[in-house]
Protein backbone atom coordinates (compact mmCIF):
# COMPACT_ATOMS: atom_id res chain seq x y z
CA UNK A 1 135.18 32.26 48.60
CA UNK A 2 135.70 35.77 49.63
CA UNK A 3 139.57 35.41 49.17
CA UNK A 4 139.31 34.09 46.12
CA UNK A 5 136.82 37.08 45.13
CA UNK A 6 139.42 39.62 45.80
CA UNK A 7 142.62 37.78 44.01
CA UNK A 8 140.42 37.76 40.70
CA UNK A 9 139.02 41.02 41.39
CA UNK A 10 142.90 42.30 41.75
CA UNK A 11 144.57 39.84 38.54
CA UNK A 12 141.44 41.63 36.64
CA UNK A 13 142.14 45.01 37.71
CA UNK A 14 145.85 45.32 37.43
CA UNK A 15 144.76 43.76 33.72
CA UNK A 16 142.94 46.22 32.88
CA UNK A 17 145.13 48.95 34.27
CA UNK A 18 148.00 47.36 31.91
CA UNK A 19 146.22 47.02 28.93
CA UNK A 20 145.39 51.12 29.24
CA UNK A 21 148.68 51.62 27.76
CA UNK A 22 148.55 53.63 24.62
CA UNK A 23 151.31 55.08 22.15
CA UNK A 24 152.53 58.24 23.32
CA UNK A 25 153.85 61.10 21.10
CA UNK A 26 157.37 61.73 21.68
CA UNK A 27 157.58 65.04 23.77
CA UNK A 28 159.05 67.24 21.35
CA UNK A 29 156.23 66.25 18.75
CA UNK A 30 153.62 68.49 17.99
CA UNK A 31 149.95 67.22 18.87
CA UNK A 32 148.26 69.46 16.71
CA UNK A 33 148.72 72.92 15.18
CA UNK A 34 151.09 74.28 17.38
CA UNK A 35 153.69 72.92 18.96
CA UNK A 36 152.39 74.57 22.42
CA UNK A 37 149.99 72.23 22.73
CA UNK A 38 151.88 69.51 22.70
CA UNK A 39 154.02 70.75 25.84
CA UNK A 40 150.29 71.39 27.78
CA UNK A 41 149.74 68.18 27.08
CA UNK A 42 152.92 66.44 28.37
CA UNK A 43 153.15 68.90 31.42
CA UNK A 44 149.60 67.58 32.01
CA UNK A 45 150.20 63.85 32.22
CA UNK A 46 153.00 64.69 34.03
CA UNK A 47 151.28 66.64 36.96
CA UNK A 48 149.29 64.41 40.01
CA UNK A 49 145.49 65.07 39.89
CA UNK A 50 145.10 66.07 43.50
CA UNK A 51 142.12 64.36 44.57
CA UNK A 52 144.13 61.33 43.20
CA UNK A 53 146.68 61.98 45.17
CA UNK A 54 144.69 62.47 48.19
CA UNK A 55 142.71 59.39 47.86
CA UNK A 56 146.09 57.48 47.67
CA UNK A 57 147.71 58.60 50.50
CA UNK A 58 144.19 57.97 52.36
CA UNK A 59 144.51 54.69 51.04
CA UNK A 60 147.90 54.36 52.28
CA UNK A 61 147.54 55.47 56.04
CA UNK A 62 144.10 53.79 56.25
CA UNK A 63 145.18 50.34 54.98
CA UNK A 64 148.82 50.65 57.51
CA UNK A 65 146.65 51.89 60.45
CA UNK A 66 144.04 48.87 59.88
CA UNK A 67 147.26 46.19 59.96
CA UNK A 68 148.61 47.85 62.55
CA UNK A 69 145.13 47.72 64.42
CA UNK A 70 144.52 44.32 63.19
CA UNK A 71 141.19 45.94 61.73
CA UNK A 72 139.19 44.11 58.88
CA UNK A 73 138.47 47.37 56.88
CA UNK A 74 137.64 47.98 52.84
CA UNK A 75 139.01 50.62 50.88
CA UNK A 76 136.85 49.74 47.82
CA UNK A 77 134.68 52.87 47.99
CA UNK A 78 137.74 55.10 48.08
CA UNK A 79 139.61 54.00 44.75
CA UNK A 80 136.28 53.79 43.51
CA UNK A 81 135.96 57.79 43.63
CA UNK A 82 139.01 57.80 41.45
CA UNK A 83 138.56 54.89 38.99
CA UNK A 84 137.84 57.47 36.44
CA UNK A 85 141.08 59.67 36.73
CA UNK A 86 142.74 56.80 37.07
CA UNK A 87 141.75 54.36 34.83
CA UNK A 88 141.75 57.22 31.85
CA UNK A 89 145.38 58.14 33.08
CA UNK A 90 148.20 56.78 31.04
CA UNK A 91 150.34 53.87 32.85
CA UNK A 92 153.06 55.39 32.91
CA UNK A 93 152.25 58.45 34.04
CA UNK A 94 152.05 60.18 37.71
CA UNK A 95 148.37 59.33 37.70
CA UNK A 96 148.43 56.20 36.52
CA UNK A 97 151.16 54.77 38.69
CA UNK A 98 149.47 56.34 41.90
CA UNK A 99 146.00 54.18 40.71
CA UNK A 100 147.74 51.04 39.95
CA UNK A 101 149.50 50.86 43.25
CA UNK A 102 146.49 51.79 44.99
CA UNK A 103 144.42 49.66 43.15
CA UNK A 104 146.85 46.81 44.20
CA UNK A 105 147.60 47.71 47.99
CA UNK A 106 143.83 47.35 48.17
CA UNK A 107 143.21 44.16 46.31
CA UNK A 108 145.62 42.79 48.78
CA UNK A 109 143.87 44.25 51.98
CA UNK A 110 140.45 42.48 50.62
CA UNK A 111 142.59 38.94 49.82
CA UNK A 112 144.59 39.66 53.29
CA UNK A 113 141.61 40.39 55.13
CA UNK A 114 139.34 37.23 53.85
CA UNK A 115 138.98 33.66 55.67
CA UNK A 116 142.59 31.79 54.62
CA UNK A 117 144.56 34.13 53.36
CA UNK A 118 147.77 32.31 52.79
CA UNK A 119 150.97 33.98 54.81
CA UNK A 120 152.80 34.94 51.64
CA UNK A 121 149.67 37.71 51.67
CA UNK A 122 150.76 39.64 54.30
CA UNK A 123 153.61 39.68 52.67
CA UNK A 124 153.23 40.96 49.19
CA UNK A 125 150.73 43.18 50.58
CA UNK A 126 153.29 45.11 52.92
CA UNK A 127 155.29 45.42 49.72
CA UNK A 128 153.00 47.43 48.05
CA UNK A 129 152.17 49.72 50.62
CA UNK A 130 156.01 50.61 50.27
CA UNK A 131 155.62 51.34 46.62
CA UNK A 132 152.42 53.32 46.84
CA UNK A 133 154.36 55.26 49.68
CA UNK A 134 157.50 55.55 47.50
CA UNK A 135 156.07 56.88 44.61
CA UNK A 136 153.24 59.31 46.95
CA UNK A 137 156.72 60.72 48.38
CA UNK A 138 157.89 61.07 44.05
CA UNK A 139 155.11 62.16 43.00
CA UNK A 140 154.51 65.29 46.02
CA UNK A 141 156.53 68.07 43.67
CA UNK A 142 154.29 66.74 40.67
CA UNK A 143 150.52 68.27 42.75
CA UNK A 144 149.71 71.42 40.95
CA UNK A 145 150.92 74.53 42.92
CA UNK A 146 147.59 76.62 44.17
């Protein structure tokens, strides 16, 4: 029951991560009465929110060190400090690709971790931990500079 639990907890997530999408304005369009503001806003969606970031990349190195340990660990409560960055973020964007793949790397930990978990699991789950590491390691530069 619990396995099943966490796939439809991560086909409804990732469903409602998609369906964020909305138009963008081309990036040389202006947003409003100056054309400024339309480059703040594109340099915006364009930077990583840096508790995002960090919540990721905890994500990340807690979900590899639990397989590693063979620990049965949730990282619910973390993405859940970020679900409203996240969610709000475009899809497309920095932000929004970070909370996908973190959203998915930890739907798969819950379905890997629960009685049954088919093989093919593991699997798909070690696959997104690469992505959410490949695009942590694209999306470093992006952090705002303090």
């Amino acid at each position: 029951m619990k396995r099943g639990w966490a796939i439809a907890c991560a086909v409804i997530g990732f469903t409602l991560v998609a369906g964020c999408d909305t138009p963008q304005r081309a990036a040389g369009s202006p947003s409003g009465p100056s054309g400024r503001q339309a480059g703040v806003h594109v340099e915006s969606q364009m930077q990583v929110d840096p508790k995002l970031y960090a919540v990721c990349s905890a994500i990340y190195h807690g979900v590899e060190q639990a397989l590693k340990e063979n620990r049965n660990e949730s990282f619910d409560t973390e993405l859940q400090s970020v679900q409203a960055i996240g969610s709000s973020a475009p899809p497309n964007s920095p932000n929004g690709e970070l909370f996908a793949d973190a959203q998915q790397v930890v739907a798969l930990c819950d379905a890997y971790t629960g009685e049954g978990a088919p093989a093919k699991v593991y699997n798909e789950l070690q696959d997104s931990l690469r992505t959410l590491k490949q695009a942590l390691d694209r999306y470093r530069s992006k952090l705002p500079r303090s």
